[in-house]
PDB file of N, CA and C in Angstrom:
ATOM      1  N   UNK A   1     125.601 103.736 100.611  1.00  0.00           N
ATOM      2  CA  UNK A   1     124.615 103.143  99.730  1.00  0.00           C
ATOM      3  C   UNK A   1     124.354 101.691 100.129  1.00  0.00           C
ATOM      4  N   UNK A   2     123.487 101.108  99.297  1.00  0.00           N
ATOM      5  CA  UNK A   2     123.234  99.869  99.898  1.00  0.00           C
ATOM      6  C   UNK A   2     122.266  99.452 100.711  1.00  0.00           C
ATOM      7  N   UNK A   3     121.864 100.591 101.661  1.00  0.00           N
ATOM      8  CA  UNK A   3     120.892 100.285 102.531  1.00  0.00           C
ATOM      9  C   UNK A   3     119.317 100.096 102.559  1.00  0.00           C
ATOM     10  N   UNK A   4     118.790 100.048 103.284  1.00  0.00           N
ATOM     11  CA  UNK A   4     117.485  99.734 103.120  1.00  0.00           C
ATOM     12  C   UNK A   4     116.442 100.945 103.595  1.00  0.00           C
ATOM     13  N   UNK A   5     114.761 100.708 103.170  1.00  0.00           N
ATOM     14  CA  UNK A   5     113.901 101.958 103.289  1.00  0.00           C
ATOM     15  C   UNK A   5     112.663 101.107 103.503  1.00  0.00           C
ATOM     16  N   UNK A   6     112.274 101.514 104.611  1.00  0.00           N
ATOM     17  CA  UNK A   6     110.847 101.209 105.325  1.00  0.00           C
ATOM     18  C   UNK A   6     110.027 101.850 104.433  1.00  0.00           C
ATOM     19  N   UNK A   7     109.004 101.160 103.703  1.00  0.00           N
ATOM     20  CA  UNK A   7     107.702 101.604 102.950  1.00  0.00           C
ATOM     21  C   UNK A   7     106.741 101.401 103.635  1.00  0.00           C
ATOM     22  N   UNK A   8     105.511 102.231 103.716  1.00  0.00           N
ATOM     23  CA  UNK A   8     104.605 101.961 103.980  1.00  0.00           C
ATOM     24  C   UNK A   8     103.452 102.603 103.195  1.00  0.00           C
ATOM     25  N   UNK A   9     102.523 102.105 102.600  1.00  0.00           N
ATOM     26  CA  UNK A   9     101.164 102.222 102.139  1.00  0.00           C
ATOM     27  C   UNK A   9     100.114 102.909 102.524  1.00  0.00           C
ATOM     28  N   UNK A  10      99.231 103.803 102.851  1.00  0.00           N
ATOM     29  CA  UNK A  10      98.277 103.512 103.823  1.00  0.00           C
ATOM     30  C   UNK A  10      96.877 104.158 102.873  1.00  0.00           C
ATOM     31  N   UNK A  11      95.882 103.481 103.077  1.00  0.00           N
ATOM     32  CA  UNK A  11      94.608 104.112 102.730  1.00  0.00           C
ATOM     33  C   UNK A  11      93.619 104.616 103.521  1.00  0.00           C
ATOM     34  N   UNK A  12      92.784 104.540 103.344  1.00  0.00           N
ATOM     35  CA  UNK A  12      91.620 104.866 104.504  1.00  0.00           C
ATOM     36  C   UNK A  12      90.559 103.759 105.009  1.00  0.00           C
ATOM     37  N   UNK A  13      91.192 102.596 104.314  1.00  0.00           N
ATOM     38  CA  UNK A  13      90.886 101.227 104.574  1.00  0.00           C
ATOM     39  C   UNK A  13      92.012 100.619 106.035  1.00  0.00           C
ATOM     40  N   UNK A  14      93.421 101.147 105.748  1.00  0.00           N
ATOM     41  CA  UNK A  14      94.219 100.586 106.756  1.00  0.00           C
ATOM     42  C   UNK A  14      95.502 100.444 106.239  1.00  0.00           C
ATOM     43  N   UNK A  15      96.631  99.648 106.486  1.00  0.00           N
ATOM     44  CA  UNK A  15      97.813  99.732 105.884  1.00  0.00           C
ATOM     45  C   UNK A  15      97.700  98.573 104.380  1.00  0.00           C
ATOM     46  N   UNK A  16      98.151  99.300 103.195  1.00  0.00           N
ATOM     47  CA  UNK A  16      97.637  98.295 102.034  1.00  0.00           C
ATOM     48  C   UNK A  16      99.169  97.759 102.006  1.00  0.00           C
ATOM     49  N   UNK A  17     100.237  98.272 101.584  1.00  0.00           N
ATOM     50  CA  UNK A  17     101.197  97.572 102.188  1.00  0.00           C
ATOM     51  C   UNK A  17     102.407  97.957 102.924  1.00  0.00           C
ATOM     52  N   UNK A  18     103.549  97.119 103.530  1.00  0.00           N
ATOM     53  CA  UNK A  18     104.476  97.415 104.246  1.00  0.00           C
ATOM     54  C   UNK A  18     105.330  96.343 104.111  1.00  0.00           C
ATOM     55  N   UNK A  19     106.433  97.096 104.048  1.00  0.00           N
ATOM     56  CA  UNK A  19     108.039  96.504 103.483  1.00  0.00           C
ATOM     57  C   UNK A  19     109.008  96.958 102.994  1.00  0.00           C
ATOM     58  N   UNK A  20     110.729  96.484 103.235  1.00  0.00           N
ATOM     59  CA  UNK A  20     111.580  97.364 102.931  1.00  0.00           C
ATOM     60  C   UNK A  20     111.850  96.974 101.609  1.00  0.00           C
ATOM     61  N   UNK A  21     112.391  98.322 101.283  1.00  0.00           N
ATOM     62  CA  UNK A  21     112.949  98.060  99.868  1.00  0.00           C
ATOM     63  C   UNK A  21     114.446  98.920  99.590  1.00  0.00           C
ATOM     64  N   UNK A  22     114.755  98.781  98.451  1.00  0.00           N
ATOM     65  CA  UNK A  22     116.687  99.195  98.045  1.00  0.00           C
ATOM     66  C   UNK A  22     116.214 100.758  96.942  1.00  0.00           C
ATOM     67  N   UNK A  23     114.876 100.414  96.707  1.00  0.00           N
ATOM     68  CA  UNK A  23     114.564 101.959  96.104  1.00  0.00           C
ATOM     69  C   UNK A  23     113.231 101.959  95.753  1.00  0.00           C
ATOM     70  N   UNK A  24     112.655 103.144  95.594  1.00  0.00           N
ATOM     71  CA  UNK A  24     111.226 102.868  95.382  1.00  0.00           C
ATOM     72  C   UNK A  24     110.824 104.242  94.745  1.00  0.00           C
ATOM     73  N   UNK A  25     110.083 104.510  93.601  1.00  0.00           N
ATOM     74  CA  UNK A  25     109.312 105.301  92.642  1.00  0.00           C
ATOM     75  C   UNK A  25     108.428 105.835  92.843  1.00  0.00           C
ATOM     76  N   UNK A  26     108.253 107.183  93.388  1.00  0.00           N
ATOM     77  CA  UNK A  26     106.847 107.598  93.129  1.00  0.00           C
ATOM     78  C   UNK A  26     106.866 108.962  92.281  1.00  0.00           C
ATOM     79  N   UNK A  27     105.398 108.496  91.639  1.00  0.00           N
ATOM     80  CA  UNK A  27     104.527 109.567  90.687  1.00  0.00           C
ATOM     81  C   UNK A  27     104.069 110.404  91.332  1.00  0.00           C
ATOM     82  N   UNK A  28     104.328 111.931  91.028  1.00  0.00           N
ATOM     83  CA  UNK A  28     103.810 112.726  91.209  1.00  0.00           C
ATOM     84  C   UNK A  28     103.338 113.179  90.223  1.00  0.00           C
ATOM     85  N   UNK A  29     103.143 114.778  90.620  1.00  0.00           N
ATOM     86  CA  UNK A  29     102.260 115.548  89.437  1.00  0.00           C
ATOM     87  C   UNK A  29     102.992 115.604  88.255  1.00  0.00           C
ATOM     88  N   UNK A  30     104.294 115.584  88.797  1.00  0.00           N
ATOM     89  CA  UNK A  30     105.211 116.574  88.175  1.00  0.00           C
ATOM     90  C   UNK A  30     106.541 115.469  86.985  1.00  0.00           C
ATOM     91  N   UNK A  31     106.046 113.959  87.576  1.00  0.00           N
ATOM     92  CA  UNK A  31     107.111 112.887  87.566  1.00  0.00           C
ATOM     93  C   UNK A  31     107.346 112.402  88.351  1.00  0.00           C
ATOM     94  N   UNK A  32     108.302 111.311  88.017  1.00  0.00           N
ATOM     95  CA  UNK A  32     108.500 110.639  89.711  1.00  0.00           C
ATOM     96  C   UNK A  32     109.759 110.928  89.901  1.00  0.00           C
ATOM     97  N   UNK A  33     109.733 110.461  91.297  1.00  0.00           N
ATOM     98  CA  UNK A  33     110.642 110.866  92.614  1.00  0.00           C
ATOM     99  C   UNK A  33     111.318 109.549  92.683  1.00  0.00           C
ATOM    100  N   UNK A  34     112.577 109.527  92.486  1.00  0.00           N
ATOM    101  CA  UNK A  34     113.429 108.248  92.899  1.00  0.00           C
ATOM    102  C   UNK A  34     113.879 108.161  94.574  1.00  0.00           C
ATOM    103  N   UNK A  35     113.648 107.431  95.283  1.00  0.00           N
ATOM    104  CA  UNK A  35     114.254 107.119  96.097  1.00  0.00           C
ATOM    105  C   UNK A  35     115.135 106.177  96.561  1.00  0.00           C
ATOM    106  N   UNK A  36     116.232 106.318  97.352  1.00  0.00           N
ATOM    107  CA  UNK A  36     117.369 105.627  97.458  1.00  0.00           C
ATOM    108  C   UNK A  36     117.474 105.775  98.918  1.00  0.00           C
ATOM    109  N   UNK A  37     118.177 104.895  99.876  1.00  0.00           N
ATOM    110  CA  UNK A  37     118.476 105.189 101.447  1.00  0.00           C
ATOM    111  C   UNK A  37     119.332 106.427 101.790  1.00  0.00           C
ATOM    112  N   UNK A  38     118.840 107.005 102.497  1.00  0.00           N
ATOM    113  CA  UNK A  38     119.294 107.979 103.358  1.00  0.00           C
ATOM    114  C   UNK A  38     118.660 109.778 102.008  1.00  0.00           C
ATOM    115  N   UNK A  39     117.869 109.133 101.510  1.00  0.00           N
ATOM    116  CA  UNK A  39     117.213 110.385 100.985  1.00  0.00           C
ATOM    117  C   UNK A  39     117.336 112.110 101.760  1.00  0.00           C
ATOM    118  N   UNK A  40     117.229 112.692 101.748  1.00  0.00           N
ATOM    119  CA  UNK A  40     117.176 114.002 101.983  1.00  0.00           C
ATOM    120  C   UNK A  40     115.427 113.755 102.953  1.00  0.00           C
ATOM    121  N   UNK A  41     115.127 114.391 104.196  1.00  0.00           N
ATOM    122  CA  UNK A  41     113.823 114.729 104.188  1.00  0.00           C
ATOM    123  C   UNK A  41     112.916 115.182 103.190  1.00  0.00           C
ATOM    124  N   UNK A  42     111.876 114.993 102.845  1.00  0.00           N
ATOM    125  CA  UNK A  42     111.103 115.457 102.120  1.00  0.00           C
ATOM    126  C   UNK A  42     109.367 115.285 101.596  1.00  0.00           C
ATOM    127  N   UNK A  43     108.400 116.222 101.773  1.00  0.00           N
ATOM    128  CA  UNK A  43     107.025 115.758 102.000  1.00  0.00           C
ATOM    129  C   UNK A  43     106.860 116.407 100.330  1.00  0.00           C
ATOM    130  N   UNK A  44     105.872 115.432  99.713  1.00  0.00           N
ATOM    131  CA  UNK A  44     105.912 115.533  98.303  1.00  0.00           C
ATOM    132  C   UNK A  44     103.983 115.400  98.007  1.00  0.00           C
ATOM    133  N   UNK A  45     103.493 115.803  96.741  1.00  0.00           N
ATOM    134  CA  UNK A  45     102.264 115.353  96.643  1.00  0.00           C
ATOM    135  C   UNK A  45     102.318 113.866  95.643  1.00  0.00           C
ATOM    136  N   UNK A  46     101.331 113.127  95.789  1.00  0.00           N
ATOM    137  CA  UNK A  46     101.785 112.063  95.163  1.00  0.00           C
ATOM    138  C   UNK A  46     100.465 112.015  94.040  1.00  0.00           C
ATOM    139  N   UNK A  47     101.130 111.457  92.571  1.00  0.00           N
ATOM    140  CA  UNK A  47      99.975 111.506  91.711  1.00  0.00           C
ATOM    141  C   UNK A  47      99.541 110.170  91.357  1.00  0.00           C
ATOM    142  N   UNK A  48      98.406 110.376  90.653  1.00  0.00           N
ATOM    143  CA  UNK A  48      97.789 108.837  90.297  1.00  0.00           C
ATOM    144  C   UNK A  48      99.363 108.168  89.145  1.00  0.00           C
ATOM    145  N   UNK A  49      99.004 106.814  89.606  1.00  0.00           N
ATOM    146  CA  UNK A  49     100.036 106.314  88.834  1.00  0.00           C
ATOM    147  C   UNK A  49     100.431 104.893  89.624  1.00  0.00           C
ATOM    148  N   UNK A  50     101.764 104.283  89.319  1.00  0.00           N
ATOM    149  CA  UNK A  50     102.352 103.322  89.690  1.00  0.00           C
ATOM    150  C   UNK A  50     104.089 103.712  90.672  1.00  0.00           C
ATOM    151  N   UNK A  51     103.619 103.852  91.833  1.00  0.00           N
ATOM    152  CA  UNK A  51     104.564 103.543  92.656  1.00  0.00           C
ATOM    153  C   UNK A  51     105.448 102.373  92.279  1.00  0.00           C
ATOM    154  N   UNK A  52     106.651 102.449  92.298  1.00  0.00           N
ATOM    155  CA  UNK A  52     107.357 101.384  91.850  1.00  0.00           C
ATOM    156  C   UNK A  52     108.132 100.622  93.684  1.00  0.00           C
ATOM    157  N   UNK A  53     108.393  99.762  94.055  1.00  0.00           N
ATOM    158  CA  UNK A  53     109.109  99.133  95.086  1.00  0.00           C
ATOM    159  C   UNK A  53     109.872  97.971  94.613  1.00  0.00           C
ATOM    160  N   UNK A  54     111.821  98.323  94.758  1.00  0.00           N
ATOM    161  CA  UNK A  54     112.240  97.310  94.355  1.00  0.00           C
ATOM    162  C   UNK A  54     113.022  96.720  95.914  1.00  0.00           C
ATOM    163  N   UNK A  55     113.255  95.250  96.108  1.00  0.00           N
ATOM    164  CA  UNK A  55     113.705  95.066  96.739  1.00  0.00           C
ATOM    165  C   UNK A  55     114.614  93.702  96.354  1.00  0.00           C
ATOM    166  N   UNK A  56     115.459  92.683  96.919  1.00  0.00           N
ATOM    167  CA  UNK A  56     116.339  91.539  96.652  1.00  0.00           C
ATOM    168  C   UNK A  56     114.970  90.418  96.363  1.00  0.00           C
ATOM    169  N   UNK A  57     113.596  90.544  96.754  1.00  0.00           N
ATOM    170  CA  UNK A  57     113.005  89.773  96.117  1.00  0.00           C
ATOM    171  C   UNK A  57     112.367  90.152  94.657  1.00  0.00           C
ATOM    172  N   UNK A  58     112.466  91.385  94.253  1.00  0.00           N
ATOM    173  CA  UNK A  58     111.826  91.414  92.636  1.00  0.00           C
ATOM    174  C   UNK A  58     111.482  92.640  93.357  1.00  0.00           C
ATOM    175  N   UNK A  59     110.814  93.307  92.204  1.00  0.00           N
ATOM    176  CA  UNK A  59     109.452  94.572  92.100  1.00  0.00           C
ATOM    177  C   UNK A  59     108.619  94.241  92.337  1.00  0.00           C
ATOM    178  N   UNK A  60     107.730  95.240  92.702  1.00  0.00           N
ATOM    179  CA  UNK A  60     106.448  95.661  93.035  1.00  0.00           C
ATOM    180  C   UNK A  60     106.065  96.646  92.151  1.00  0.00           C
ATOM    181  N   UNK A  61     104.857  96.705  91.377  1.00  0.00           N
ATOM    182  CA  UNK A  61     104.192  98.270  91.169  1.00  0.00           C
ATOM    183  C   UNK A  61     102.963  97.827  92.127  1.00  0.00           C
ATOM    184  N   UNK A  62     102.359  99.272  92.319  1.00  0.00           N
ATOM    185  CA  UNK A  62     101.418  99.628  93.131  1.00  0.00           C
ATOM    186  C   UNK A  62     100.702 100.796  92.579  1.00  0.00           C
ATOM    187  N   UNK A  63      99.272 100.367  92.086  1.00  0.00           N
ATOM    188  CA  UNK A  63      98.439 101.343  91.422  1.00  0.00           C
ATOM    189  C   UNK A  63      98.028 102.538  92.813  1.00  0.00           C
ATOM    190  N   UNK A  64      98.765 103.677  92.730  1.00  0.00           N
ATOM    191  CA  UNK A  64      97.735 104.348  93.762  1.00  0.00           C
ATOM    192  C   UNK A  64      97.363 106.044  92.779  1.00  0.00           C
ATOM    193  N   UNK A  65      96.263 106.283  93.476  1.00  0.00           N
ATOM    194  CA  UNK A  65      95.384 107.526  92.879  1.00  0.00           C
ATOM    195  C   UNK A  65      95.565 108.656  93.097  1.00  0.00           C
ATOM    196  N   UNK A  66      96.775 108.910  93.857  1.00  0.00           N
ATOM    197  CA  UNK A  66      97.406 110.266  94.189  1.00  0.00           C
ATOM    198  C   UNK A  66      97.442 110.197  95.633  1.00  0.00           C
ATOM    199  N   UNK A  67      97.882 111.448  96.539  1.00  0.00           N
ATOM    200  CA  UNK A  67      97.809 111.315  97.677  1.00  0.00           C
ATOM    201  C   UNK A  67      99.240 112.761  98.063  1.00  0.00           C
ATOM    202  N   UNK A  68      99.559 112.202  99.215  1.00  0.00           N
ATOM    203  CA  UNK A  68     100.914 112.755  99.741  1.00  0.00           C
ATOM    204  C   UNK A  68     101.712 111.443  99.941  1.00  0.00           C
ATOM    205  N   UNK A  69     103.316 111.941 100.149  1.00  0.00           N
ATOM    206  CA  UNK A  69     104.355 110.950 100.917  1.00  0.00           C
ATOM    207  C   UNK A  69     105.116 111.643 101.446  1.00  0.00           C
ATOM    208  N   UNK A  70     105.347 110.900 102.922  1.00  0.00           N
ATOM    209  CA  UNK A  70     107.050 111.365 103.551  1.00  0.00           C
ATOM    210  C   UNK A  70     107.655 110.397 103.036  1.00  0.00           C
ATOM    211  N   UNK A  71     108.931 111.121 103.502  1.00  0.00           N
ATOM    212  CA  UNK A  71     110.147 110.671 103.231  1.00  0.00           C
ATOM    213  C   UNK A  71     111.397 111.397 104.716  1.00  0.00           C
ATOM    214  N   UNK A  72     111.693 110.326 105.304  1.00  0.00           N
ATOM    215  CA  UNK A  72     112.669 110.805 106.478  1.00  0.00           C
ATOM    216  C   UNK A  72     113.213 109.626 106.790  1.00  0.00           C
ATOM    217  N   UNK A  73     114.518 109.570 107.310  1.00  0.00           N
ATOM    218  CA  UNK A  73     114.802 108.517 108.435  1.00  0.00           C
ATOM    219  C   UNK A  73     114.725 107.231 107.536  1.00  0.00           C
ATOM    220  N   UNK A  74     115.313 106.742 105.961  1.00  0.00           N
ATOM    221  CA  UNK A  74     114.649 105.962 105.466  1.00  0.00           C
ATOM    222  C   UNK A  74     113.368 104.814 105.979  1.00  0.00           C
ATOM    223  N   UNK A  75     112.322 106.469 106.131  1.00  0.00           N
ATOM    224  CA  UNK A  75     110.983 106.086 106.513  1.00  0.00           C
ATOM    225  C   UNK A  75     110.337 106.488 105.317  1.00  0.00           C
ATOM    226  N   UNK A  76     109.332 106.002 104.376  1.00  0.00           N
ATOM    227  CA  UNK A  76     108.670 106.338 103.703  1.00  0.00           C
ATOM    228  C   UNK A  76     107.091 106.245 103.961  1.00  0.00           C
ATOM    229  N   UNK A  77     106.343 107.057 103.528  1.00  0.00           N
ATOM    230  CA  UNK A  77     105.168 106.429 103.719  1.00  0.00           C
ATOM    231  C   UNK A  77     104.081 107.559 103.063  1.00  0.00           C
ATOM    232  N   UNK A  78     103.120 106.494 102.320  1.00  0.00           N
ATOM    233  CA  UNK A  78     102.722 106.910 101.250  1.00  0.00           C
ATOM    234  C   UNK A  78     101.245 107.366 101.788  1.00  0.00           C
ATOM    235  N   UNK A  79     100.379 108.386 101.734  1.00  0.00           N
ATOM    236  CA  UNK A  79      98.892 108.462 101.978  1.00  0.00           C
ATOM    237  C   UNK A  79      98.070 108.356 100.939  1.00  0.00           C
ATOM    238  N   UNK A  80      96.875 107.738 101.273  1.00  0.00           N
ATOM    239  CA  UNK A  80      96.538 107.747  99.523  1.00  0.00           C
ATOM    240  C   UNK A  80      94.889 107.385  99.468  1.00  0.00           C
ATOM    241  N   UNK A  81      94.000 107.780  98.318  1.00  0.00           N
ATOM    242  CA  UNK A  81      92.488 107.174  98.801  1.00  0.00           C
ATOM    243  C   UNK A  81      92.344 105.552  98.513  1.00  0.00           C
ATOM    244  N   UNK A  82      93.376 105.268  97.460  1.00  0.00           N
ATOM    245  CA  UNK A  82      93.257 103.720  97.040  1.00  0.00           C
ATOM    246  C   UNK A  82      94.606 103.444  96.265  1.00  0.00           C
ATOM    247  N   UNK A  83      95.004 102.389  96.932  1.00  0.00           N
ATOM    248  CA  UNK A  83      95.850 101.125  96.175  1.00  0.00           C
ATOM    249  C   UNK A  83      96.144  99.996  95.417  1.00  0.00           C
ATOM    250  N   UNK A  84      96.451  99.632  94.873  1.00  0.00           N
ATOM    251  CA  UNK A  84      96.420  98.474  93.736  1.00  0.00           C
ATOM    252  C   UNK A  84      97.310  97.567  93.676  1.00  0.00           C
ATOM    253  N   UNK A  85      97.797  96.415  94.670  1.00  0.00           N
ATOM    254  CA  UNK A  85      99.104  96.156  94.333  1.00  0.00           C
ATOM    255  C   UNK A  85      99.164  94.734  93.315  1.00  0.00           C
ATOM    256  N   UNK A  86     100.185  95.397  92.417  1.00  0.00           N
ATOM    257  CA  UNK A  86     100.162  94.533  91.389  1.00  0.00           C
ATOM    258  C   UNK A  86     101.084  93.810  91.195  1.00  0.00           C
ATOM    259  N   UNK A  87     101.946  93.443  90.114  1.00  0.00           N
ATOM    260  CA  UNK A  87     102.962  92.296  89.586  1.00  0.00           C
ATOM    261  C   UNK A  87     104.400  92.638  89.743  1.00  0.00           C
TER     262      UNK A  87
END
């Protein structure tokens, strides 16, 4: 435990954001998905909502509108039509 997870963002604009974090939240259809380092592989659908990203500098939410995400290799990375990054 302890370790860290490459996030990445992406829209159809370009990368909205990128950075590691110690865990990070996403909404799906169904609820969200906690992630922690060294996660299990896993390709998920992603729902409208607030992605959460925490890291040693504070949180992040991130408004996005659904999409897909991987998850491998604490690689994450989110697809999506639009992003929001907020407070």
């Amino acid at each position: 435990m302890g370790g860290r997870i490459h996030l990445k963002v992406i829209t159809p604009e370009g990368t909205a954001l990128e950075e590691n974090a110690d865990y990070i939240r996403i909404p799906t259809p169904e609820g969200s998905v906690g992630i922690l380092a060294d996660h299990a592989p896993m390709l998920c659908a992603v729902g409208e909502g607030k992605l959460k990203c925490r890291s040693e500098e504070g949180e992040r939410l991130i408004y996005v509108s659904g999409g897909v995400a991987s998850v491998e290799n604490n690689e994450v990375t989110v697809l999506t039509e639009e992003a929001q990054i907020g407070e």
